[in-house]
Protein backbone atom coordinates (compact mmCIF):
# COMPACT_ATOMS: atom_id res chain seq x y z
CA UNK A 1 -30.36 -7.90 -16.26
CA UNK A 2 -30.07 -4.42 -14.44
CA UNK A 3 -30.86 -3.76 -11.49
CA UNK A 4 -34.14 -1.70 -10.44
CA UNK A 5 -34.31 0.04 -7.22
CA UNK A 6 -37.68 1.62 -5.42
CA UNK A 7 -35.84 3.53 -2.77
CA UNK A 8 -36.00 7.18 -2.26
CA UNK A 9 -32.85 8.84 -2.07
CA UNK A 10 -32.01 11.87 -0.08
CA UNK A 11 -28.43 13.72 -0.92
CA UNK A 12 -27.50 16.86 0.11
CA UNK A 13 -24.21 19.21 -0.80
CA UNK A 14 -22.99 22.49 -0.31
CA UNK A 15 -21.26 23.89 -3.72
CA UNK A 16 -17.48 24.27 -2.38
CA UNK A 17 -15.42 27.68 -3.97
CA UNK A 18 -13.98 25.79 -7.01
CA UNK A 19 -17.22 25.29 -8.63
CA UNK A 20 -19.05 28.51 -7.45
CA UNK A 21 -20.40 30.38 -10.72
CA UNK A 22 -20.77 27.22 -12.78
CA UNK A 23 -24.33 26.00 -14.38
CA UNK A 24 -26.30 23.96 -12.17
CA UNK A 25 -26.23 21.09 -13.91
CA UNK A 26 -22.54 20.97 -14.08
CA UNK A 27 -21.87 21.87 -10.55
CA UNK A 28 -24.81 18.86 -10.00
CA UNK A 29 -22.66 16.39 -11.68
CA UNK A 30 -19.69 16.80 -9.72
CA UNK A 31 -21.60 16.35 -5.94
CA UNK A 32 -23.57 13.81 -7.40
CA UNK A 33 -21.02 11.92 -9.87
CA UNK A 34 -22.53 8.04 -8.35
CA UNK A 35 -25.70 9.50 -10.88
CA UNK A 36 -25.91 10.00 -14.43
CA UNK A 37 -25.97 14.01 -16.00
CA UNK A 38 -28.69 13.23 -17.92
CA UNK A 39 -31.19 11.33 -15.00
CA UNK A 40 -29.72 15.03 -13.03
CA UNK A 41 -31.07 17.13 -15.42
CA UNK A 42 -34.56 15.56 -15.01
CA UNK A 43 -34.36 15.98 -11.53
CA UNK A 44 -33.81 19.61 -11.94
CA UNK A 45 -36.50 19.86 -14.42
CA UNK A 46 -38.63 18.42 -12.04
CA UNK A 47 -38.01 20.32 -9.09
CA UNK A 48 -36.72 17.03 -6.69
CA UNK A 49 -33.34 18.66 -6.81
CA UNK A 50 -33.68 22.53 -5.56
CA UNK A 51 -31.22 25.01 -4.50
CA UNK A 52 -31.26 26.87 -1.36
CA UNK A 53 -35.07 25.48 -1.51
CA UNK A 54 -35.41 26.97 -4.90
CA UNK A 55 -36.50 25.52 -8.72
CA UNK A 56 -33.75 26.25 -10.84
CA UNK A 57 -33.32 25.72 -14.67
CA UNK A 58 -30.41 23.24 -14.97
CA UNK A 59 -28.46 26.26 -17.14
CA UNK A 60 -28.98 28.52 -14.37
CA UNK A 61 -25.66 29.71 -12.47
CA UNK A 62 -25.19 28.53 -8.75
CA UNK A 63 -22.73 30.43 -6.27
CA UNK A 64 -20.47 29.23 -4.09
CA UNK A 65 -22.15 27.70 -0.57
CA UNK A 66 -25.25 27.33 -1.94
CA UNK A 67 -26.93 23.77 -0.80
CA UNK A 68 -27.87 21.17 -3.22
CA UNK A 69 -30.86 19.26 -2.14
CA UNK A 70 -31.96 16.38 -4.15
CA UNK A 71 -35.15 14.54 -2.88
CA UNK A 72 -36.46 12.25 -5.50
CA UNK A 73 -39.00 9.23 -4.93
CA UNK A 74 -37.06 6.58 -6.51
CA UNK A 75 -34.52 5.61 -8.34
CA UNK A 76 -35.65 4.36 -11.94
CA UNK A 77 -33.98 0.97 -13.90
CA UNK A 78 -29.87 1.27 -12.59
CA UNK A 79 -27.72 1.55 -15.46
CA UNK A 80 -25.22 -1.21 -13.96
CA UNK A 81 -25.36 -5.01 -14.09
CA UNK A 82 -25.05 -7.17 -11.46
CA UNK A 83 -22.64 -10.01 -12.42
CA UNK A 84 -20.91 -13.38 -10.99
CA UNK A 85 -17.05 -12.43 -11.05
CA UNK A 86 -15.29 -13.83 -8.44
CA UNK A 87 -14.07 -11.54 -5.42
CA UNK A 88 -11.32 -12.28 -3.05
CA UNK A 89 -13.22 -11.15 0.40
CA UNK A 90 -10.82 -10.48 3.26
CA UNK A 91 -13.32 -9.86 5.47
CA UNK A 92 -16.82 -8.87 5.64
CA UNK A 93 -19.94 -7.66 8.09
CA UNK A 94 -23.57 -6.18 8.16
CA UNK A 95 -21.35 -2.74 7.34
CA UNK A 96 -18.24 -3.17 4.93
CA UNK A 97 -16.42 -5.49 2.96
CA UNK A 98 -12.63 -5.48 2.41
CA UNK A 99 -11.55 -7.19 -1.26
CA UNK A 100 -7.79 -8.19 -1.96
CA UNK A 101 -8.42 -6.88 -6.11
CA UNK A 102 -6.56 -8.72 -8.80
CA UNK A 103 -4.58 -7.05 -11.18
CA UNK A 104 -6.49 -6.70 -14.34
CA UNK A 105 -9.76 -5.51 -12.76
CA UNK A 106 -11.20 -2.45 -13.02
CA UNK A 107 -13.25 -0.58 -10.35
CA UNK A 108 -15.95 1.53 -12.18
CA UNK A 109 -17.65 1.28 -15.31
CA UNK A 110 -16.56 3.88 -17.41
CA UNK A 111 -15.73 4.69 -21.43
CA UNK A 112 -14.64 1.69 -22.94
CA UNK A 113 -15.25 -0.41 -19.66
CA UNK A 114 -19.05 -0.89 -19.83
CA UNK A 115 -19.18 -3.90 -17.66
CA UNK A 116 -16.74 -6.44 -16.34
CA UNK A 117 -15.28 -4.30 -13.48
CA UNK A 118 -15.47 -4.45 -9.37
CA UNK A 119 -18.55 -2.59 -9.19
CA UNK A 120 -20.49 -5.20 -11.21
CA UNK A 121 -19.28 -7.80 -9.07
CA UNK A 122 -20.04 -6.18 -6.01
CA UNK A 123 -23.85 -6.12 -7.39
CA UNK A 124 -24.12 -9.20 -7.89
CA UNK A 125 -22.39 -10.29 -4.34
CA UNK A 126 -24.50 -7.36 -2.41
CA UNK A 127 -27.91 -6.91 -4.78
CA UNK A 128 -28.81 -3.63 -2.12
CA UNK A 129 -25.51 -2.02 -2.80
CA UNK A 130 -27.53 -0.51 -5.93
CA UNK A 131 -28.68 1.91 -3.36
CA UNK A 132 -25.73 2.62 -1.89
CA UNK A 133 -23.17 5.42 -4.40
CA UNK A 134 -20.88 3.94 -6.47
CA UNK A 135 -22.39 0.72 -5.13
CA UNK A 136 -20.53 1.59 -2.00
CA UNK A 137 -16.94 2.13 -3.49
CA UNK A 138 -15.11 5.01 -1.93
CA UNK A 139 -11.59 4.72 -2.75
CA UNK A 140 -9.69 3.22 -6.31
CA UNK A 141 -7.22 1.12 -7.72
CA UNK A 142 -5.47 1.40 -11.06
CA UNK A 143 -6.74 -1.57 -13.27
CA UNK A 144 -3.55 -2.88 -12.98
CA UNK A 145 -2.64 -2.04 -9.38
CA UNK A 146 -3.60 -4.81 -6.57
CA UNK A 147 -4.43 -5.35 -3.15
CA UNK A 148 -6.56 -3.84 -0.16
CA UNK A 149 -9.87 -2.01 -0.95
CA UNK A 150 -13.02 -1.16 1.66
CA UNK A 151 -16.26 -1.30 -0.01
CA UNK A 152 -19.19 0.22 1.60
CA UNK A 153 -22.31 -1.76 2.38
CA UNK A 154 -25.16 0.93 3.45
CA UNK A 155 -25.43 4.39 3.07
CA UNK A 156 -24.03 5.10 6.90
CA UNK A 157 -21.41 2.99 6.47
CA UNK A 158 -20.80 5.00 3.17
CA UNK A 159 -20.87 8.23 4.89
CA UNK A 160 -18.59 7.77 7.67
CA UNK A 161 -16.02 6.29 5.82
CA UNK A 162 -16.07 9.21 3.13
CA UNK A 163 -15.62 11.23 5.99
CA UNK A 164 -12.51 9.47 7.85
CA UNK A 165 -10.75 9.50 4.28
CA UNK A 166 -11.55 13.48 4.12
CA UNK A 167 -9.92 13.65 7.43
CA UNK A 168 -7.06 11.55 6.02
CA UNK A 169 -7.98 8.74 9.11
CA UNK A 170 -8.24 5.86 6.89
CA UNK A 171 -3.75 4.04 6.96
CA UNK A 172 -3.31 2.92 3.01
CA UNK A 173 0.08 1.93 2.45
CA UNK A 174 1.50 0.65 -0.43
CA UNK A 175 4.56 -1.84 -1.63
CA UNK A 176 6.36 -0.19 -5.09
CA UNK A 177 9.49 -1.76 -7.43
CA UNK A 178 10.62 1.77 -8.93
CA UNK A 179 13.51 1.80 -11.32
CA UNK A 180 16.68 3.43 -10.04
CA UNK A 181 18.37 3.44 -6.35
CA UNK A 182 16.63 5.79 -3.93
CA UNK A 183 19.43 6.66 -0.99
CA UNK A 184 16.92 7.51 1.82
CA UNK A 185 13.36 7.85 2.32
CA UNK A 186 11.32 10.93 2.54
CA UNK A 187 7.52 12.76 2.01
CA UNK A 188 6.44 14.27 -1.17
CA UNK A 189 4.02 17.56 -1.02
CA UNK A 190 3.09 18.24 -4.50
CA UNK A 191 -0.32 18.94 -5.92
CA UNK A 192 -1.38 16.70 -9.02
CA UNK A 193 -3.74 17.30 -11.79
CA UNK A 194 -4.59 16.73 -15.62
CA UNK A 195 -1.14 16.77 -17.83
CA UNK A 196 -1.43 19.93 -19.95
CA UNK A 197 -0.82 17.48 -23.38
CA UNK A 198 -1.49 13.93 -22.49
CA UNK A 199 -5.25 13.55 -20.86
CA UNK A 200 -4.66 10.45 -19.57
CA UNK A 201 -1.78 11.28 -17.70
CA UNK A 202 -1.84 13.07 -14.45
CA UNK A 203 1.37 15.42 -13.61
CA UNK A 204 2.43 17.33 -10.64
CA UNK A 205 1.25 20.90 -11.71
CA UNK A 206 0.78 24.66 -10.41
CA UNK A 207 -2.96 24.68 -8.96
CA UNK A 208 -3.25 20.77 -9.13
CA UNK A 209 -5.35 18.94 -5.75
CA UNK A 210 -2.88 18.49 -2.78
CA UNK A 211 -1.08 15.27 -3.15
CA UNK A 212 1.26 13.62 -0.07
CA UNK A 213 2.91 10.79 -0.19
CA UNK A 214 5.60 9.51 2.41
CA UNK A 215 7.91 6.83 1.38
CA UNK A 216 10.62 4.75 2.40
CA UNK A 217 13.18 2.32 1.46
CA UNK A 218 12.68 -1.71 2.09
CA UNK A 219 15.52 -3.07 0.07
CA UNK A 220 18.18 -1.45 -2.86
CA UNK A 221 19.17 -3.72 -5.91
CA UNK A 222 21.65 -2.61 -8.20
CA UNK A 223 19.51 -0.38 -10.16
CA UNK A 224 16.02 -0.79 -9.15
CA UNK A 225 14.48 -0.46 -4.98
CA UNK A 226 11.92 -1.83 -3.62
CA UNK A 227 9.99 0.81 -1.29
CA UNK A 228 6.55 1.78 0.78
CA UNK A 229 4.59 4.43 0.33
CA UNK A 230 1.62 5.48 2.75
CA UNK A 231 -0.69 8.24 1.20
CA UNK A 232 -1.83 11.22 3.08
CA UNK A 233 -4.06 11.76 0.41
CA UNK A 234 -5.73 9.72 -2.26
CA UNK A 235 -5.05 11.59 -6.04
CA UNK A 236 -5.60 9.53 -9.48
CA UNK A 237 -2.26 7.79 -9.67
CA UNK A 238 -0.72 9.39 -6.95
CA UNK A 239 2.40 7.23 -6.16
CA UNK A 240 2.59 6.69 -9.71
CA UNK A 241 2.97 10.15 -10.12
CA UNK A 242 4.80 11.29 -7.22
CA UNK A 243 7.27 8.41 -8.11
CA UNK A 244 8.11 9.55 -11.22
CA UNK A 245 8.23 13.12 -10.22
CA UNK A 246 11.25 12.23 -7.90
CA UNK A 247 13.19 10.36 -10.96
CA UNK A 248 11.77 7.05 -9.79
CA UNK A 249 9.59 5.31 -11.74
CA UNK A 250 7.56 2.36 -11.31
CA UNK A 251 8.93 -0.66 -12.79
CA UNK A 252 6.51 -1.85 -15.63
CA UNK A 253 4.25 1.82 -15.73
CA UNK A 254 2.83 1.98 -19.20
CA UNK A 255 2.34 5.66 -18.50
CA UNK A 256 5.32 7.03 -16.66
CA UNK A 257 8.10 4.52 -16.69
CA UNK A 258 9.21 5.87 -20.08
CA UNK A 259 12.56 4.56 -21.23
CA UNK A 260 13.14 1.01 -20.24
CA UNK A 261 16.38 0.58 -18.08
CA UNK A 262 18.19 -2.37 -16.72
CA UNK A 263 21.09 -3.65 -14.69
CA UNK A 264 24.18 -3.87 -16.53
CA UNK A 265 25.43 -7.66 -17.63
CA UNK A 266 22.02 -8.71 -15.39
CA UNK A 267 20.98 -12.13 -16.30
CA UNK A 268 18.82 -12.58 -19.16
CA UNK A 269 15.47 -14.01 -16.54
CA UNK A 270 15.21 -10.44 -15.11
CA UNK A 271 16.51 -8.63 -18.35
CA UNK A 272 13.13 -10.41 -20.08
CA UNK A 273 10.61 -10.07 -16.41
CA UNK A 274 11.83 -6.55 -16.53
CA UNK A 275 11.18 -5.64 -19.64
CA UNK A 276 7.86 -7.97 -20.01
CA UNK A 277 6.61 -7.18 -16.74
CA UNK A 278 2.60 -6.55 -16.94
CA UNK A 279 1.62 -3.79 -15.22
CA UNK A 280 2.87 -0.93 -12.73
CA UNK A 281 4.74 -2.86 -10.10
CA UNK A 282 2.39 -1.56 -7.46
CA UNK A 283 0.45 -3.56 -4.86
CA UNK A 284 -1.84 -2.01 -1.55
CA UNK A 285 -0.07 -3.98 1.42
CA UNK A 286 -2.16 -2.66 4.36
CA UNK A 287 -5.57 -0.92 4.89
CA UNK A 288 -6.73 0.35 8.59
CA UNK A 289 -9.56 2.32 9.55
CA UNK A 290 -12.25 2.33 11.91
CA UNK A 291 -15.18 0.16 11.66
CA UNK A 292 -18.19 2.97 10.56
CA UNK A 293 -20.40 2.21 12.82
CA UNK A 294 -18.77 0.39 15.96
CA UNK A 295 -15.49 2.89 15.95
CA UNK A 296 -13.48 0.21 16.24
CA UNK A 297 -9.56 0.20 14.87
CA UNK A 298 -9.30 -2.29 11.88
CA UNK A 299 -6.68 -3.62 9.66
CA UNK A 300 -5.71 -6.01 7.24
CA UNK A 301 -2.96 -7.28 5.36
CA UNK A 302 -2.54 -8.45 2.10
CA UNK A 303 0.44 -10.55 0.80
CA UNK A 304 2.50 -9.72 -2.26
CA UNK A 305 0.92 -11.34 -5.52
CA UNK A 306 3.27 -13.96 -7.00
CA UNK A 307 4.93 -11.65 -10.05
CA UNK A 308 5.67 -8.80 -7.29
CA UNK A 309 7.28 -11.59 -5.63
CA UNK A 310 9.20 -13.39 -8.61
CA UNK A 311 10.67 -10.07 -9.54
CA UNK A 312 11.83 -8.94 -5.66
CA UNK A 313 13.26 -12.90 -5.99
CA UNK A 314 15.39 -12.25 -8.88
CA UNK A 315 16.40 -8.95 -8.12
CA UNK A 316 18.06 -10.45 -4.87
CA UNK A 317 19.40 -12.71 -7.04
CA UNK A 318 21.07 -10.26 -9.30
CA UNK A 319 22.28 -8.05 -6.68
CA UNK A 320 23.95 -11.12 -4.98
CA UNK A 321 25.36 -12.18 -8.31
CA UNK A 322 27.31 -8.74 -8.53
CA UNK A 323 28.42 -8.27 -4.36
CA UNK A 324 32.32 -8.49 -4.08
């Protein structure tokens, strides 16, 4: 059953340079992306979403620094379903809730995931996060990568900690197997964006969004290492990506791994986890932040899930095998 909400909602966005000169109901979708293009449109049509206090046709064009002001009385039937899928809570208040997320789930509904994901769970768990955007999500995970997420529970809580991962506050650091043997650690400064052939891939390219990442080395095998990787910002498959784009690819990345490399004369157990392994090897380790509304420091922990684990174990194994 979906979810219906009587609450007013009040959003308001100033059109940054990058979408200056674009129809109004475009540039509306991008602010506004937690509601639908369609449910916009009406809005516009209606005058509850004005610019610079203005009516506008949804075609009309809107410049750059102009304020979007949406002020409508309620929010008709949601389009998401609340449902029972278990959560692993790490911790949770009047304000936020941390989640350790499985590998497997995904976070948003989207094309070809209509239901099923984190945000449907989170519904279900916290009913009056249908009033919250995104049902209070404010940061992703892959499907397949797992570990630390914040949710938000209320719209101040949502706020605030939008704003400390603007102002790159919020610690996420991650725990990556990547094939080949890095020497030394280092940072990573290269924007990402679409792949110019492959949609679903994202590339470091000319005029792509800022991307850091600084990584460094926990352990070498003979042909694999295990590293960590704290993002300075937070771009779609950003260690993924910035992996790869230094010659180091995740172990088990349907995307980017490409061709499949192992250890030479390694034992057939890893030569079979390796090549059978599930998903990006890819897991967020620690989150810290501070609490939205008390300002407090935070952070959590969350252990290595048991194939991360199993493969570190028999890498060891196979670099022992080989020392001498």
């Amino acid at each position: 059953m979906s979810t219906i909400s009587k609450q007013a909602i009040q959003l308001r966005a100033e059109v940054p340079f990058d979408l200056g000169g674009q129809r109004l109901d475009q540039v509306a979708a991008q602010l506004f992306s937690e509601h639908s293009r369609s449910r916009l449109a009406a809005w516009i049509k209606d005058g509850l979403l004005t610019v610079d206090g203005a009516v506008l046709r949804p075609r009309d064009t809107v410049h750059a620094g102009a304020v979007l002001e949406l002020s409508a009385e309620q929010q008709a039937q949601g389009e998401w379903v609340a449902q029972d899928i278990p959560l692993d809570i790490v911790y949770e208040d009047d304000q936020i809730l941390v989640i350790d997320k499985p590998a497997g789930l995904v976070v948003h509904p989207a094309a070809g995931h209509a239901d099923g994901t984190l945000l449907n769970a989170l519904l279900h768990h916290v009913p009056d996060l249908i009033n919250v955007p995104r049902a209070g999500i404010v940061h992703r995970l892959d499907k397949d990568t797992t570990g630390l997420m914040v949710v938000a529970k209320t719209l101040q809580a949502q706020t605030r900690l939008v704003e400390q991962l603007q102002a790159r506050s919020v610690s996420r650091i991650y725990e990556a197997i990547v094939i080949g043997v890095i020497i030394t650690g280092g940072t990573v400064d290269a924007p990402i964006g679409r792949h110019g052939q492959q949609r679903q891939r994202m590339a470091v390219v000319e005029g792509g969004k800022p991307a850091v990442s600084h990584y460094r080395v926990l352990e070498r095998f003979r042909s694999h290492t295990h590293v960590r990787v704290k993002l300075e910002t937070g771009r779609t498959h950003q260690i993924r990506v910035h992996m790869t784009h230094l010659g180091y690819p995740l172990v088990g990345d349907p995307l980017y791994a490409g061709r499949f490399r192992i250890p030479p004369a390694a034992n057939p157990t890893l030569v079979q986890t390796l090549r059978e392994f599930p998903r990006q090897a890819l897991h967020a380790r620690f989150l810290e932040l501070d609490h939205p509304v008390t300002g407090q420091r935070m952070k959590w922990e969350s252990p290595l899930p048991d194939d991360f684990v199993w493969l570190l174990t028999l890498l060891q194994q196979d670099r022992e095998a080989f020392v001498g």
